[in-house]
Protein backbone atom coordinates (compact mmCIF):
# COMPACT_ATOMS: atom_id res chain seq x y z
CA UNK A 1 1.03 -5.73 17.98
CA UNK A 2 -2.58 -5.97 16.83
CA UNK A 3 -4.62 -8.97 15.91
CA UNK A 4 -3.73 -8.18 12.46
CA UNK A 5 -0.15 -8.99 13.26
CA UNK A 6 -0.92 -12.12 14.59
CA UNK A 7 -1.69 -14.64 11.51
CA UNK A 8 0.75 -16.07 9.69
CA UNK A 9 2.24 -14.96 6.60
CA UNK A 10 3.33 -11.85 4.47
CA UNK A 11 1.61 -8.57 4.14
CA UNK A 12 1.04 -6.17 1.11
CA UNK A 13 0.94 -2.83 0.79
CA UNK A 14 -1.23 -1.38 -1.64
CA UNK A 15 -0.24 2.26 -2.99
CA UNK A 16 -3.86 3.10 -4.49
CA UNK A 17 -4.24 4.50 -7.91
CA UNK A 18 -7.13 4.60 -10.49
CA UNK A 19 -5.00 3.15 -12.98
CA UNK A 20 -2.06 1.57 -11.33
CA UNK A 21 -1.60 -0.14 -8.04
CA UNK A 22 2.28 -0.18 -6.73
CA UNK A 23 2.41 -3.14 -4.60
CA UNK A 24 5.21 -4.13 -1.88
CA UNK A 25 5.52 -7.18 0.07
CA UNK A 26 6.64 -8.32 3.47
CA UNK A 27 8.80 -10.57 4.14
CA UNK A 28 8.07 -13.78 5.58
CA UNK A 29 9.19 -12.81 9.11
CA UNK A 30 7.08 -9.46 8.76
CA UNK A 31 10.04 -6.92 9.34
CA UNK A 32 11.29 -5.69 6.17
CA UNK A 33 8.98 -4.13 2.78
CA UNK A 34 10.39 -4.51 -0.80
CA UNK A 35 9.05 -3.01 -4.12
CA UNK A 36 7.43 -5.76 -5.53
CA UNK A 37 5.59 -5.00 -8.61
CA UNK A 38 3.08 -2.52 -10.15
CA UNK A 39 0.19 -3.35 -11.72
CA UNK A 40 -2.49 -1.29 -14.09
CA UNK A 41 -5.38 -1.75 -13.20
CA UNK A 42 -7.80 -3.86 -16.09
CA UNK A 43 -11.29 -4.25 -15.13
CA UNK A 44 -12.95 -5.27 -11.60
CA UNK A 45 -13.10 -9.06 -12.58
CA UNK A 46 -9.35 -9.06 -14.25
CA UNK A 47 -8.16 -7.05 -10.91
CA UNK A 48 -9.94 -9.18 -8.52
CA UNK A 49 -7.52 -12.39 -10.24
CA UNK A 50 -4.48 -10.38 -9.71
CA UNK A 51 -5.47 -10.13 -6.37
CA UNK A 52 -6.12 -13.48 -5.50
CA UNK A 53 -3.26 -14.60 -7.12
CA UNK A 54 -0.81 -12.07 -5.28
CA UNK A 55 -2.99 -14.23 -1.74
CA UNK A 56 -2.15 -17.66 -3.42
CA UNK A 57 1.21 -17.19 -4.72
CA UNK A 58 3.42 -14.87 -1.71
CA UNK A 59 0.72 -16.41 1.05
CA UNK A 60 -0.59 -13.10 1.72
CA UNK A 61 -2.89 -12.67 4.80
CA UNK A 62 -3.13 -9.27 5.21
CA UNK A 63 -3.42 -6.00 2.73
CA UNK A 64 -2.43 -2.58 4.34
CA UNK A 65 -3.84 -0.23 2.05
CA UNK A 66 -2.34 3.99 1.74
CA UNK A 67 -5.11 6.44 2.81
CA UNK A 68 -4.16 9.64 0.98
CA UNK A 69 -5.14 12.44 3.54
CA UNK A 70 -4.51 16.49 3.61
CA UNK A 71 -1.96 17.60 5.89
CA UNK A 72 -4.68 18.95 7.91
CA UNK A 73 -5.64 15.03 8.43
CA UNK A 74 -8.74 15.36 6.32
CA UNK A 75 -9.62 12.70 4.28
CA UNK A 76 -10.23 13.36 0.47
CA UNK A 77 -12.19 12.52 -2.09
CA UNK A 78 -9.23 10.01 -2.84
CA UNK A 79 -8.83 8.34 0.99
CA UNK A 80 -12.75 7.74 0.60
CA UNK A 81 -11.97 5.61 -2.85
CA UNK A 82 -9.03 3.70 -0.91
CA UNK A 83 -11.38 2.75 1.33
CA UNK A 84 -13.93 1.88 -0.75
CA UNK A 85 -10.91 -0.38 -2.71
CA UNK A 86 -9.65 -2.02 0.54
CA UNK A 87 -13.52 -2.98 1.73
CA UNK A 88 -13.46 -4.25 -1.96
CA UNK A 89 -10.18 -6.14 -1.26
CA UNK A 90 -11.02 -7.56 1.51
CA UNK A 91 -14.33 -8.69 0.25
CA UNK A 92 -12.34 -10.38 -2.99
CA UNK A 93 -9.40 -12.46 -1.22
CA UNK A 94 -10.53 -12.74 2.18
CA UNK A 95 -7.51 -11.05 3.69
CA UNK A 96 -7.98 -8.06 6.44
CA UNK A 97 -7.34 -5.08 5.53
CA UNK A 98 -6.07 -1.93 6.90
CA UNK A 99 -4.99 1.78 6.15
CA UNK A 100 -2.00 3.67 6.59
CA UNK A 101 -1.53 7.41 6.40
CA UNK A 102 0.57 7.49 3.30
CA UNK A 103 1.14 11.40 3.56
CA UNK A 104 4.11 12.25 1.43
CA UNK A 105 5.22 8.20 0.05
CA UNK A 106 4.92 9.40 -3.59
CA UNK A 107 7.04 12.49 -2.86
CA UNK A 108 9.43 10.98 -0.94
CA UNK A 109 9.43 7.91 -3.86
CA UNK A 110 10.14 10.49 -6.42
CA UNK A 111 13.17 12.04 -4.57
CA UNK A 112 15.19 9.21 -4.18
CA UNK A 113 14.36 7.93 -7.42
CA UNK A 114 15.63 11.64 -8.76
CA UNK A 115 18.62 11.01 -6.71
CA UNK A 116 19.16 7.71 -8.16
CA UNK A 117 19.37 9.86 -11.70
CA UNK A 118 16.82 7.80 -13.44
CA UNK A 119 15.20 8.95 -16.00
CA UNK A 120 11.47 10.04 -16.22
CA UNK A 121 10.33 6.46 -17.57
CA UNK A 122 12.70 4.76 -15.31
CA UNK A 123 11.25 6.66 -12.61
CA UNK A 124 7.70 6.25 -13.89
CA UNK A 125 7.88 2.28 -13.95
CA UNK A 126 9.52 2.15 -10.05
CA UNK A 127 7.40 4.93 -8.26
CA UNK A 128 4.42 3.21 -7.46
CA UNK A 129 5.94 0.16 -6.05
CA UNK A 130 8.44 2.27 -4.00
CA UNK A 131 5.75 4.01 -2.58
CA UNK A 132 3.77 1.15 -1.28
CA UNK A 133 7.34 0.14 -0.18
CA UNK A 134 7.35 3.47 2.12
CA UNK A 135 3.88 3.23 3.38
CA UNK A 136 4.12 -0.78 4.03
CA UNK A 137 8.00 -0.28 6.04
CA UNK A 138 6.04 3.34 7.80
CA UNK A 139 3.13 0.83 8.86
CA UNK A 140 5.35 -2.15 10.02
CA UNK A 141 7.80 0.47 11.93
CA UNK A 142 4.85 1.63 13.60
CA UNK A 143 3.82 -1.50 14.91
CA UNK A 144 1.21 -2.55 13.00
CA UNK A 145 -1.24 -0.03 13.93
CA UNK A 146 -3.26 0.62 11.09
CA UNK A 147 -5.50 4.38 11.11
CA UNK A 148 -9.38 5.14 11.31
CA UNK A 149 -8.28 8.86 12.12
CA UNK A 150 -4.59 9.90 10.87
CA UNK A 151 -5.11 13.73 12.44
CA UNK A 152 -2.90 16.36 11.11
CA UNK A 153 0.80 16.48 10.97
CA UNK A 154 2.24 18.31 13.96
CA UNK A 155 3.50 21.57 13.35
């Protein structure tokens, strides 16, 4: 593992949105991701508290943030604002920060939720949080390898 893996305490995963974040959390032991809330967004100041308080409260140490990229592995206009949110993050708690190619988490979020046979606003209030649940279980399965170049997906 990296020297990200090597503090103590949990990890979040941050499924970026303009105006809702879906946030999962570690467990203590750093193997397992669960839904664990999401939040809309209020204001930079308001935000920034949430933040924190997600740090103080679970004992975060670590934020692993979802880089939306094409399939081609080209970053977007929206993997160049989850960047400029995790330097943000990081500069606000404290905690490192790190991205994960989150190709496909919202998709794969809204099947199972389908499958579940929730309803639309059922669905609506869990598929955030389920998606930073995919991307923070794809990054811990991994290894803990976070990505500066995610590359396209192999044909």
């Amino acid at each position: 593992m990296n020297s990200h893996s090597e503090r103590r305490g949990r990890i979040a995963g941050i499924d970026y949105g303009t105006v809702r974040l879906g946030i999962a959390i570690t467990d203590v032991a750093r193997k397992m991701a669960s839904p664990y809330e999401n939040y809309t967004r209020c204001d930079a100041d308001r935000d920034a508290v949430r933040l924190r308080q997600l740090v103080e409260e679970e004992q975060v140490t670590m934020f692993v943030v979802g880089l939306p990229v094409h399939v081609s592995g080209n970053e977007s206009q929206k993997s160049f604002e989850a960047r400029q949110f995790g330097a943000w993050i990081q500069e606000q708690t404290g905690c490192d920060v790190v991205f994960f190619d989150e190709r496909y988490s919202s998709k794969l979020a809204e099947e199972l939720l389908q499958d579940a046979d929730l309803t639309s606003k059922q669905r609506k209030k869990r598929r955030d949080m389920l998606a930073a649940q995919i991307l923070l279980q794809g990054y811990l399965e991994s290894g803990g390898d976070g990505v500066e170049d995610p590359g396209p997906l192999d044909d």
